[in-house]
Structures are given as structure tokens and as C-alpha cells.
C-alpha atoms as a PDB file:
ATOM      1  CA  UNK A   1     -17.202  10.655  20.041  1.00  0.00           C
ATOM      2  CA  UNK A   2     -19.431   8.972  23.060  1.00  0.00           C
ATOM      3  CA  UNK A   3     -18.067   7.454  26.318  1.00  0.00           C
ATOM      4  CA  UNK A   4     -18.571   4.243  24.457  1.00  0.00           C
ATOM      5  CA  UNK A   5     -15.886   5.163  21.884  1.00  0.00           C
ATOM      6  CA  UNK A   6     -13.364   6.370  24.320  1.00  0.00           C
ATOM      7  CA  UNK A   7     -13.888   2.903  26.706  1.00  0.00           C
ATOM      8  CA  UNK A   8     -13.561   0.469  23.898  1.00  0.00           C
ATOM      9  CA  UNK A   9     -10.586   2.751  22.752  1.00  0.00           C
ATOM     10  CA  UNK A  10      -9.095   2.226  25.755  1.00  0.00           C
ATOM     11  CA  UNK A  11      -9.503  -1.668  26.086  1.00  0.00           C
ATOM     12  CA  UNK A  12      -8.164  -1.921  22.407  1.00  0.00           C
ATOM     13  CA  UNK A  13      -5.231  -0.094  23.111  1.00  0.00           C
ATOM     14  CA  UNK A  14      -4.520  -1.946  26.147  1.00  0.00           C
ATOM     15  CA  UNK A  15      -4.864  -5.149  24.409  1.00  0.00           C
ATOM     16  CA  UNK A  16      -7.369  -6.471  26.540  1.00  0.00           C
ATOM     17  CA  UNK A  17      -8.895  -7.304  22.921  1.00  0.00           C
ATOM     18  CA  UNK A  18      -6.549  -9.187  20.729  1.00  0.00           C
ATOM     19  CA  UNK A  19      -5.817  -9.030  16.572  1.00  0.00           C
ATOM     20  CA  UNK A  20      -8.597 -10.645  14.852  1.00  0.00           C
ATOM     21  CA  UNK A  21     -10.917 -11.138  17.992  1.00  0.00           C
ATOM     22  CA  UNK A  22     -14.527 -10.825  17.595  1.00  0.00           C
ATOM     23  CA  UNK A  23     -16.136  -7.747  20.169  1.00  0.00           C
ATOM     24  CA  UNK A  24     -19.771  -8.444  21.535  1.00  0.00           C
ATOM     25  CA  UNK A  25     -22.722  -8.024  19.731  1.00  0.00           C
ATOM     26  CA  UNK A  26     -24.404  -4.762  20.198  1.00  0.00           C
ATOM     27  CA  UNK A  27     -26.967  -5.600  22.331  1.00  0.00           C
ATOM     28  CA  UNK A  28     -24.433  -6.930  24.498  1.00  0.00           C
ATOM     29  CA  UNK A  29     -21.815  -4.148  24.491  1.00  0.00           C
ATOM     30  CA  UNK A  30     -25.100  -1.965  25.058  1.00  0.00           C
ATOM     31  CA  UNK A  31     -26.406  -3.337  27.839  1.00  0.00           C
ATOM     32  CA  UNK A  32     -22.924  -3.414  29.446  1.00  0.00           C
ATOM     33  CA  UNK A  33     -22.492   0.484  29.435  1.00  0.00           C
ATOM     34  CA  UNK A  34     -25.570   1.641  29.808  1.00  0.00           C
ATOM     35  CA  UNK A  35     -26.401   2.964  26.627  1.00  0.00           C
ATOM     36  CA  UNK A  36     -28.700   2.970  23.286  1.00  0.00           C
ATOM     37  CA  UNK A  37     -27.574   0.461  20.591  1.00  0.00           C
ATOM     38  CA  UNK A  38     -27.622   3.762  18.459  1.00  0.00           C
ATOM     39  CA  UNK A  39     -24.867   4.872  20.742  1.00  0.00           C
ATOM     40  CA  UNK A  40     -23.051   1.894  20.624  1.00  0.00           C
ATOM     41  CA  UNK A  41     -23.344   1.665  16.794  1.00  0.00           C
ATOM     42  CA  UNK A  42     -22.046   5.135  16.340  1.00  0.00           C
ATOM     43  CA  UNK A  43     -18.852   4.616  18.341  1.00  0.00           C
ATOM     44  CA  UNK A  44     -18.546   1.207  16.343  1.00  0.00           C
ATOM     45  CA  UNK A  45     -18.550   3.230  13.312  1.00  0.00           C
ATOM     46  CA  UNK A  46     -16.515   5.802  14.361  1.00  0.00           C
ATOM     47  CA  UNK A  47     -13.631   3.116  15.426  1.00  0.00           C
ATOM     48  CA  UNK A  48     -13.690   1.550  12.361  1.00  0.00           C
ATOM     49  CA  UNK A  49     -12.625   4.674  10.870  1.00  0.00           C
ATOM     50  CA  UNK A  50     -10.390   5.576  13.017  1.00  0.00           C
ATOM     51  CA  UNK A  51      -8.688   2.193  11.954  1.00  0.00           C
ATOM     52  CA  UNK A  52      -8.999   0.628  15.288  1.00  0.00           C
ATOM     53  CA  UNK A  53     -11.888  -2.195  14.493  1.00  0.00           C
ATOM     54  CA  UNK A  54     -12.871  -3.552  11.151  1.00  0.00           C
ATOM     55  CA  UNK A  55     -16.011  -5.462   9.807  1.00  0.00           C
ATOM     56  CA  UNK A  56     -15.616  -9.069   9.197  1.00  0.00           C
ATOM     57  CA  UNK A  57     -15.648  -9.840   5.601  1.00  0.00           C
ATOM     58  CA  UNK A  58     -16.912 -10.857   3.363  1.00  0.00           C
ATOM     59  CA  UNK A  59     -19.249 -12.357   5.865  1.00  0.00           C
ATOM     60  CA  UNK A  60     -21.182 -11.134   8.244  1.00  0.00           C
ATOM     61  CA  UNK A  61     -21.078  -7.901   8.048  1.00  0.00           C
ATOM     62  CA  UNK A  62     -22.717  -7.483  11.807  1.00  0.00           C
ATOM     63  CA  UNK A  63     -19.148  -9.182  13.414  1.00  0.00           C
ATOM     64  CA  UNK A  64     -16.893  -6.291  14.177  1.00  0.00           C
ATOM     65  CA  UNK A  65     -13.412  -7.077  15.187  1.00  0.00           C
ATOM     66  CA  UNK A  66      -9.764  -5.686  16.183  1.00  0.00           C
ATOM     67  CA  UNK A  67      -7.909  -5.514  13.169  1.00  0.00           C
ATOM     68  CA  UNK A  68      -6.140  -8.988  12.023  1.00  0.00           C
ATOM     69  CA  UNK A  69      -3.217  -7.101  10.354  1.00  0.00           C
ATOM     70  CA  UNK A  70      -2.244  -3.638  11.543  1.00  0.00           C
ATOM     71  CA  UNK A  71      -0.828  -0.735   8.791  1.00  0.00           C
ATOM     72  CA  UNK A  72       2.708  -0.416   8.733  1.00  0.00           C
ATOM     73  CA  UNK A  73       2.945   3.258   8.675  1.00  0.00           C
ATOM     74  CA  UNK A  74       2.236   6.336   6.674  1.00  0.00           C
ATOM     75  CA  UNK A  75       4.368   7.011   3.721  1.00  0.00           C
ATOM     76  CA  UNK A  76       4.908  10.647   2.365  1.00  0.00           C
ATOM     77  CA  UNK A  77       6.111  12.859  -0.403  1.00  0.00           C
ATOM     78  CA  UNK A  78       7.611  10.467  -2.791  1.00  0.00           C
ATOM     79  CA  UNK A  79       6.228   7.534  -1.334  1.00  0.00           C
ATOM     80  CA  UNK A  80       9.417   5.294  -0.671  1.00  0.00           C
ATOM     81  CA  UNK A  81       9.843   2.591   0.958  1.00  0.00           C
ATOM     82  CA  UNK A  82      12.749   2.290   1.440  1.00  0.00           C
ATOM     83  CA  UNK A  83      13.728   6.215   2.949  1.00  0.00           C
ATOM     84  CA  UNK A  84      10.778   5.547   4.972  1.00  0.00           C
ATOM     85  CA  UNK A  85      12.185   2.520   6.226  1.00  0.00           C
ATOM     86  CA  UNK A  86      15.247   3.617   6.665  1.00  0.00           C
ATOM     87  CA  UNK A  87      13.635   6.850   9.428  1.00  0.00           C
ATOM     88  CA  UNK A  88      11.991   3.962  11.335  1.00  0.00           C
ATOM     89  CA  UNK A  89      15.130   2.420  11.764  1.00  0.00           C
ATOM     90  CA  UNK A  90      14.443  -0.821  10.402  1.00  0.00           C
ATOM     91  CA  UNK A  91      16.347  -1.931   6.799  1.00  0.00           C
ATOM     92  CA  UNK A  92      13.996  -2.461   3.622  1.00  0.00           C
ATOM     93  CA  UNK A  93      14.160  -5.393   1.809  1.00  0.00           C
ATOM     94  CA  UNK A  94      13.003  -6.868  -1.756  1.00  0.00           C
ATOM     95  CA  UNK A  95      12.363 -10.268  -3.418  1.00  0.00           C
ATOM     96  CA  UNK A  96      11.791  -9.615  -7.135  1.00  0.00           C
ATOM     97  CA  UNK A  97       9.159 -12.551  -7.921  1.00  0.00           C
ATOM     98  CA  UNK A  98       8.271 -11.753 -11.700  1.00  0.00           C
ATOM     99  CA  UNK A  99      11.034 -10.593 -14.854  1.00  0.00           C
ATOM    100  CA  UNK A 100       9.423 -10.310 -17.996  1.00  0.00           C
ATOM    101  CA  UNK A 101       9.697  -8.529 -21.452  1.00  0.00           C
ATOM    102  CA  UNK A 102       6.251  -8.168 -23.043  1.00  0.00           C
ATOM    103  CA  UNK A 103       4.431  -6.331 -25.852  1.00  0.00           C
ATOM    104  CA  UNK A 104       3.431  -2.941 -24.921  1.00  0.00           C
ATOM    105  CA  UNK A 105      -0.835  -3.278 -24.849  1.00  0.00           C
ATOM    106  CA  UNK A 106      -2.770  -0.748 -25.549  1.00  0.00           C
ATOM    107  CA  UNK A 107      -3.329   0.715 -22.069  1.00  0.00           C
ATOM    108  CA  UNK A 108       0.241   0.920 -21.202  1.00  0.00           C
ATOM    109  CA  UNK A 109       0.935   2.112 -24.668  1.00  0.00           C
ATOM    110  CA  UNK A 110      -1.477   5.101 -23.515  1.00  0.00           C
ATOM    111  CA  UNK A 111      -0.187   6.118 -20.308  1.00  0.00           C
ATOM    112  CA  UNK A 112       3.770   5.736 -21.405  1.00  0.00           C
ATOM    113  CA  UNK A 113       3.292   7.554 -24.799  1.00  0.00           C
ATOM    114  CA  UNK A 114       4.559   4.177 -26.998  1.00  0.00           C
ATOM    115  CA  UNK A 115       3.903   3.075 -29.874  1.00  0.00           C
ATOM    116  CA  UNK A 116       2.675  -0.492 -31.290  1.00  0.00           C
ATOM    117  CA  UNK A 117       5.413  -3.153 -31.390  1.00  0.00           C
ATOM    118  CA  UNK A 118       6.949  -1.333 -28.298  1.00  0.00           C
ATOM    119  CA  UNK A 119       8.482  -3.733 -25.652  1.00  0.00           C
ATOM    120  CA  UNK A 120       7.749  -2.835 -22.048  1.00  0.00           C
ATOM    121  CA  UNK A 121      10.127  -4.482 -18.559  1.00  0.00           C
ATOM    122  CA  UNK A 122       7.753  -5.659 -16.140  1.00  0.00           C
ATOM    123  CA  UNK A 123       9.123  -6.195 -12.602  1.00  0.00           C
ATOM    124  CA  UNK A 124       7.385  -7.474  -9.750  1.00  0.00           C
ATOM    125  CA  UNK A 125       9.041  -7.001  -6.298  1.00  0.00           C
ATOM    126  CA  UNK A 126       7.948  -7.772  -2.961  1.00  0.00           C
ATOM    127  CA  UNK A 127       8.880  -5.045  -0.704  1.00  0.00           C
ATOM    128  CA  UNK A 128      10.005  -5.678   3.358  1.00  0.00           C
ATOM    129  CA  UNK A 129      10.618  -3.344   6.596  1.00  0.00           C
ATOM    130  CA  UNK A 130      12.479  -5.599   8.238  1.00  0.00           C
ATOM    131  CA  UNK A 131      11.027  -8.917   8.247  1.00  0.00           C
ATOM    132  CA  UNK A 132       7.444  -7.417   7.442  1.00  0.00           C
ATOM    133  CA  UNK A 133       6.606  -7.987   3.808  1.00  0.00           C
ATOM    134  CA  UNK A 134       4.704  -4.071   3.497  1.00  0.00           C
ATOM    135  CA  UNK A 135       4.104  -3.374  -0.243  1.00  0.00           C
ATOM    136  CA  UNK A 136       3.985  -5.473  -3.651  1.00  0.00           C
ATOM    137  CA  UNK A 137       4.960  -3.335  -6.620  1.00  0.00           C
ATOM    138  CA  UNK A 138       4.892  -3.552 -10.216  1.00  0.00           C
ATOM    139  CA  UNK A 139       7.190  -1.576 -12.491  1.00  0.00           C
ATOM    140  CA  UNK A 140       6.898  -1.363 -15.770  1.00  0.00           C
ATOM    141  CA  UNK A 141       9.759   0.297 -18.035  1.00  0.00           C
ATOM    142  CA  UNK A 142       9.578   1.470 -21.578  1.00  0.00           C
ATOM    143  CA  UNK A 143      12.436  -1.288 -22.606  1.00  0.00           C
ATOM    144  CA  UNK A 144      13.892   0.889 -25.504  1.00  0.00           C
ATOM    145  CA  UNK A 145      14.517   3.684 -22.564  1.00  0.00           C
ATOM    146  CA  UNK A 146      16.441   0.762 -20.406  1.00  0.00           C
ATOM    147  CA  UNK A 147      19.314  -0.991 -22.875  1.00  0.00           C
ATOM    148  CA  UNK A 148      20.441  -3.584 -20.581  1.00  0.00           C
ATOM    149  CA  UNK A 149      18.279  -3.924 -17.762  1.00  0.00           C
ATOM    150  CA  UNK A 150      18.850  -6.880 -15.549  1.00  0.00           C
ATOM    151  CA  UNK A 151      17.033  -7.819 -12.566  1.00  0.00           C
ATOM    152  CA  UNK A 152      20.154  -7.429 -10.034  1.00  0.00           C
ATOM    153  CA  UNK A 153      20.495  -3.735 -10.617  1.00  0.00           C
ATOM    154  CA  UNK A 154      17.691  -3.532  -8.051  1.00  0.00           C
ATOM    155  CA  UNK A 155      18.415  -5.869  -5.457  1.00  0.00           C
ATOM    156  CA  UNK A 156      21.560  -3.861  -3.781  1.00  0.00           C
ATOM    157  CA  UNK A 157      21.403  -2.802   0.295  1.00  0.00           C
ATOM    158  CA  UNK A 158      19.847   0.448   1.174  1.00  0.00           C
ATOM    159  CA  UNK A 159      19.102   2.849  -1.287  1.00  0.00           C
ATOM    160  CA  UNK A 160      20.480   0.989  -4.007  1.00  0.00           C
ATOM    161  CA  UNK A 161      17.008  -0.862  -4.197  1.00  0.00           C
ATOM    162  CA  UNK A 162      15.108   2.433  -5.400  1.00  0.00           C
ATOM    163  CA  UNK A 163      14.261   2.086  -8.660  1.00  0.00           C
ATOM    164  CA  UNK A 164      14.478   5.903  -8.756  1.00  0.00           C
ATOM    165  CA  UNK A 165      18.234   5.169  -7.813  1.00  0.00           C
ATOM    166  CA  UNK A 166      18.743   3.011 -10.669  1.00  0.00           C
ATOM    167  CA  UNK A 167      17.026   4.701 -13.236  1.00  0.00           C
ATOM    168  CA  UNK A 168      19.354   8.213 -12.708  1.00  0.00           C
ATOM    169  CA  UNK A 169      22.520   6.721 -12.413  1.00  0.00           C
ATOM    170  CA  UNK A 170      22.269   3.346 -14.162  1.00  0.00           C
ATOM    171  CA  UNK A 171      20.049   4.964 -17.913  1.00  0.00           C
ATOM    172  CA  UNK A 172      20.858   8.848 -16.729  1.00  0.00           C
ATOM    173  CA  UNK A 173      16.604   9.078 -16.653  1.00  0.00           C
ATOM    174  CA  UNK A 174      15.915  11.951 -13.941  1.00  0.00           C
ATOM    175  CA  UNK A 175      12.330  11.676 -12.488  1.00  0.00           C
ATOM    176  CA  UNK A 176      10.981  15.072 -12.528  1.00  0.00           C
ATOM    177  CA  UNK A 177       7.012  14.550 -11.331  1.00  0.00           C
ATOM    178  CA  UNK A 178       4.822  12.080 -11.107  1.00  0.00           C
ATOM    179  CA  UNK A 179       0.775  11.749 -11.710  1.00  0.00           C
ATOM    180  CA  UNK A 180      -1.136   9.162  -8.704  1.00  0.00           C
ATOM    181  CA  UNK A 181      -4.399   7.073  -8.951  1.00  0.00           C
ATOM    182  CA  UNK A 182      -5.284   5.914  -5.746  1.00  0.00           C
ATOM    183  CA  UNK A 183      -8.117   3.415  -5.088  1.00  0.00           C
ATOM    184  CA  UNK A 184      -8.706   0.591  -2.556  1.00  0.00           C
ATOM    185  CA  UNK A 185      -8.694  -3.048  -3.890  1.00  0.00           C
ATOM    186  CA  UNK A 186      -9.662  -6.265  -2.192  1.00  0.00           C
ATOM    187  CA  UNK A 187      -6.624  -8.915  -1.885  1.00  0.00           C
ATOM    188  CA  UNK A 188      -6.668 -11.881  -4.198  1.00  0.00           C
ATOM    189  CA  UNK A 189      -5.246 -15.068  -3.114  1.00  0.00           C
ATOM    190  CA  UNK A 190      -1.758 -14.649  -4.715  1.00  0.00           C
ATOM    191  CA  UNK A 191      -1.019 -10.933  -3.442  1.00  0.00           C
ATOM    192  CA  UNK A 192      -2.426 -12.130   0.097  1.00  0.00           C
ATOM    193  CA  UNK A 193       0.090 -15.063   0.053  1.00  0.00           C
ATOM    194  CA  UNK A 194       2.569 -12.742  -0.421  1.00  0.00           C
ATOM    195  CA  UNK A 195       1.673 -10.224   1.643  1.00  0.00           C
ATOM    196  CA  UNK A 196       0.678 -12.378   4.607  1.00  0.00           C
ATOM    197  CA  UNK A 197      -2.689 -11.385   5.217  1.00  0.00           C
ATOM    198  CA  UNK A 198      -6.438 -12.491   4.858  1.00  0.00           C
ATOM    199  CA  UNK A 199      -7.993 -13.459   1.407  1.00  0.00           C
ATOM    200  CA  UNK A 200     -10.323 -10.082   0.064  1.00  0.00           C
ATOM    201  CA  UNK A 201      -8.475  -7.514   3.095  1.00  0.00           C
ATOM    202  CA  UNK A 202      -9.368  -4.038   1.713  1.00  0.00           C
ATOM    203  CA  UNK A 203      -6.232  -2.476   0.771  1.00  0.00           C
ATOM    204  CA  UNK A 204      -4.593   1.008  -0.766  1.00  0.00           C
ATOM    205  CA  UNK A 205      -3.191   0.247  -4.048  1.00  0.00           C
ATOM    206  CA  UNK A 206      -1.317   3.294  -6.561  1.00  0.00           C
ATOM    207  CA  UNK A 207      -0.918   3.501  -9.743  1.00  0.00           C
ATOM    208  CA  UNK A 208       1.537   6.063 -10.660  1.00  0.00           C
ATOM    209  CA  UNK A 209       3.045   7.157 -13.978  1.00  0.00           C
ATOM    210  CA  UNK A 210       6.004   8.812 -13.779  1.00  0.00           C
ATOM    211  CA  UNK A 211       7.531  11.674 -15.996  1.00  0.00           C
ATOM    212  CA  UNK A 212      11.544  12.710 -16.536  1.00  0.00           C
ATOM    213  CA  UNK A 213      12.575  16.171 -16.473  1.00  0.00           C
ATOM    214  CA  UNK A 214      12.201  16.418 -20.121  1.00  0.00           C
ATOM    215  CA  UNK A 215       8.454  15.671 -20.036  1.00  0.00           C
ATOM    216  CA  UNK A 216       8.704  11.893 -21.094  1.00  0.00           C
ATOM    217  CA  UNK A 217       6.538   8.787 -19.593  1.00  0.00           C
ATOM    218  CA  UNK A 218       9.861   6.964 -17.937  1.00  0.00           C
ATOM    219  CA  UNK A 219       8.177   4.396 -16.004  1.00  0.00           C
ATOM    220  CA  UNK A 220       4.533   3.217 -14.599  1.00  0.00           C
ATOM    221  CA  UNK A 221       3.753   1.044 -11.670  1.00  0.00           C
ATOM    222  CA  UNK A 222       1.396  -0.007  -9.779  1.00  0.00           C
ATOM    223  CA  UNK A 223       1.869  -0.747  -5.915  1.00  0.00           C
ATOM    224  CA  UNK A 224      -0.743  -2.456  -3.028  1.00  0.00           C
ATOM    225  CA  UNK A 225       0.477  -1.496   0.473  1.00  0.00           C
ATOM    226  CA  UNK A 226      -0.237  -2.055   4.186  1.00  0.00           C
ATOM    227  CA  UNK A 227      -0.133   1.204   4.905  1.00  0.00           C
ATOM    228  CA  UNK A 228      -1.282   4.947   4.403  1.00  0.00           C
ATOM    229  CA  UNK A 229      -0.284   7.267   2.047  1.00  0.00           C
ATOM    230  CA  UNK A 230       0.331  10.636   3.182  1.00  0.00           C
ATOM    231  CA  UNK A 231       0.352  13.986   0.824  1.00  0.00           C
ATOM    232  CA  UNK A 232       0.984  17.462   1.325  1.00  0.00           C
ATOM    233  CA  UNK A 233      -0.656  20.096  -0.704  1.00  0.00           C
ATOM    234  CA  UNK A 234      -0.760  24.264  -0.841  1.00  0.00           C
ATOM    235  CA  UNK A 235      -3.714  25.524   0.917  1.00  0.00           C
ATOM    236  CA  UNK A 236      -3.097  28.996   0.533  1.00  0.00           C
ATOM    237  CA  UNK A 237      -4.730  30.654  -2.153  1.00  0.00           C
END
């Protein structure tokens, strides 16, 4: 990290540049400290991954600005919202915006072990902390494991809204481990609406498929989130 990093640090943290504004070009910013535009490019780059700028997309590319929407937070171990939520004092909340029994297609048929002609739950919720609308997820539940599954067992206070929750006390399904893809996606209009934020915003989305402590497929989903997701691992060999 240069002096230039630490500055512009500085006057981002202090607000003295807003969400969404647009910082100087290069040349400018290098002629106002003193420095190489290679110096002034590197701490550019270095902010942006440090999550405090971001490129203007998809066009141009050469505008860098504060972020529009900041990350919520980081979420750890079993990634839930709504513990998480819960530590940062705030209360999660959830919308469910899609319901619907379909056919089992081949890819889902793969990574929950069914078999043709197998009906699979699909329920879309929009997850809050607080007011702030943080995650969309997508569950999807092998229907012959879920006799009787109705929308309103997951829209209780609190904890009640974990589907975990539901799943061990409602169907007596204990989650034993899970298996994670991780990739970054670029919004679409819909999920944006939702979401509240700008049309193609880079953003984490999992895919997880989760196993009971029998060794079963119990449930899939597949979440996009404004925020990080945080892991630990062994390192000791």
C-alpha cells in the first residue's frame, strides 16, 4: 500500500466521498498528490479489493467509484441468516415470493439422488436484517421427504424461520453436513428489484446441497447475498 491508498482511505471513510460518487480521473488524482499514475492506479486497484471502491459497470470501465450498496456483513459456519442477525442485534425477516411443486429435472434429480417422476418443493424467500432485504434464497425439497409442507411453516419470528428449524422438528430430517459451490453472478433485473440494488452488481451466490445424518440429499438451495461468506478450515497437518 502507497500514501495514495492510505489518503483516499481516509477520505472514503470519512465520507468526504459519498455511495455511488464518481472519484477523479487518474491524471487528476495524480497530479493532486504528487505521484505517478502507476502509483495512483495501484492504490485504485488495491481499494477495489479491499471493497472500498468499485469499477463502474458495465460501462466504462475507467470510472471508479465508492461503492453504491455496501455488504451487509460476513456470515460464518453454517451460514444463517438469521443467527447472524440475531448477534448484530437486528431481527431477520422473510417474504416467501415463489411456492411451487414441480417435476424433479435432471440436474436436481442428480444432486438430490431422485429418481424420474420425483416431485421437488421449490421455495423462494426474500431474506431481511431488519429492514435491509440481504439474501434471496431458493430451497428446493425432495417433496416425498416433506408430506405436508406448507409455506407458513417458515414464516414464524426468530428462529422459527430456519429452514434447518423446520426440517428437524416439523419431518424429524437432521442436517448432518453440507457440500458449497460458491461463484459470483451478475444481478438480473428481477433479483436486483428485490434486492434493491443496481442492474448486473457482481454478487456471491451458493449453491449448497445438503445431507441428513443418515447420508441422504435432504434439501438443495441456492442463495445470492450482499455479503461475505466466511469459513473456517484445519490448517494443521
Amino acid at each position: 500500500m502507497n500514501k495514495v491508498f492510505f489518503e483516499l482511505e481516509k477520505k472514503i471513510k470519512a465520507g468526504e466521498f459519498k455511495a455511488g460518487e464518481v472519484l477523479p480521473p487518474v491524471s487528476e488524482l495524480a497530479k493532486q498528490f504528487g505521484v505517478s499514475e502507476a502509483e495512483v492506479a495501484t492504490a485504485l486497484s488495491e481499494l477495489i479489493y479491499e471493497g472500498d471502491l468499485e469499477r463502474v459497470r458495465p460501462e466504462p470501465l475507467d470510472q471508479i467509484r465508492v461503492p453504491v450498496v455496501k455488504l451487509w456483513n460476513t456470515l460464518r459456519g453454517s451460514h444463517s441468516i438469521t443467527s447472524e442477525a440475531k448477534k448484530m442485534g437486528v431481527n431477520p425477516g422473510v417474504n416467501i415470493i415463489r411456492w411451487e411443486l414441480v417435476d424433479a429435472w435432471p440436474d436436481m434429480q442428480r444432486r438430490l439422488a431422485l429418481e424420474p417422476g420425483d416431485k421437488v418443493q421449490i421455495m423462494e424467500r426474500l431474506r431481511f436484517a431488519g429492514e435491509e432485504p440481504v439474501a434471496i434464497e431458493v430451497s428446493y425439497f425432495p417433496a416425498k421427504f416433506y408430506p405436508g409442507i406448507t409455506p407458513e411453516m417458515f414464516l414464524e419470528d426468530g428462529s422459527g424461520q430456519s429452514s434447518f428449524a423446520v426440517m428437524e422438528k416439523t419431518f424429524g430430517l437432521i442436517s448432518e453436513k453440507a457440500f458449497d459451490e460458491l461463484t459470483v453472478v451478475c444481478l438480473e433485473k428481477r433479483e436486483a428489484d428485490y434486492m434493491q440494488m443496481p442492474v448486473g452488481t457482481p454478487i456471491l451466490q451458493r449453491f449448497r446441497v445438503t445431507l441428513s445424518d443418515k447420508g441422504v440429499p435432504i434439501k438443495a438451495s441456492r442463495a445470492i447475498w450482499k455479503f461475505r461468506a466466511g469459513y473456517e478450515m484445519p490448517v494443521k497437518h
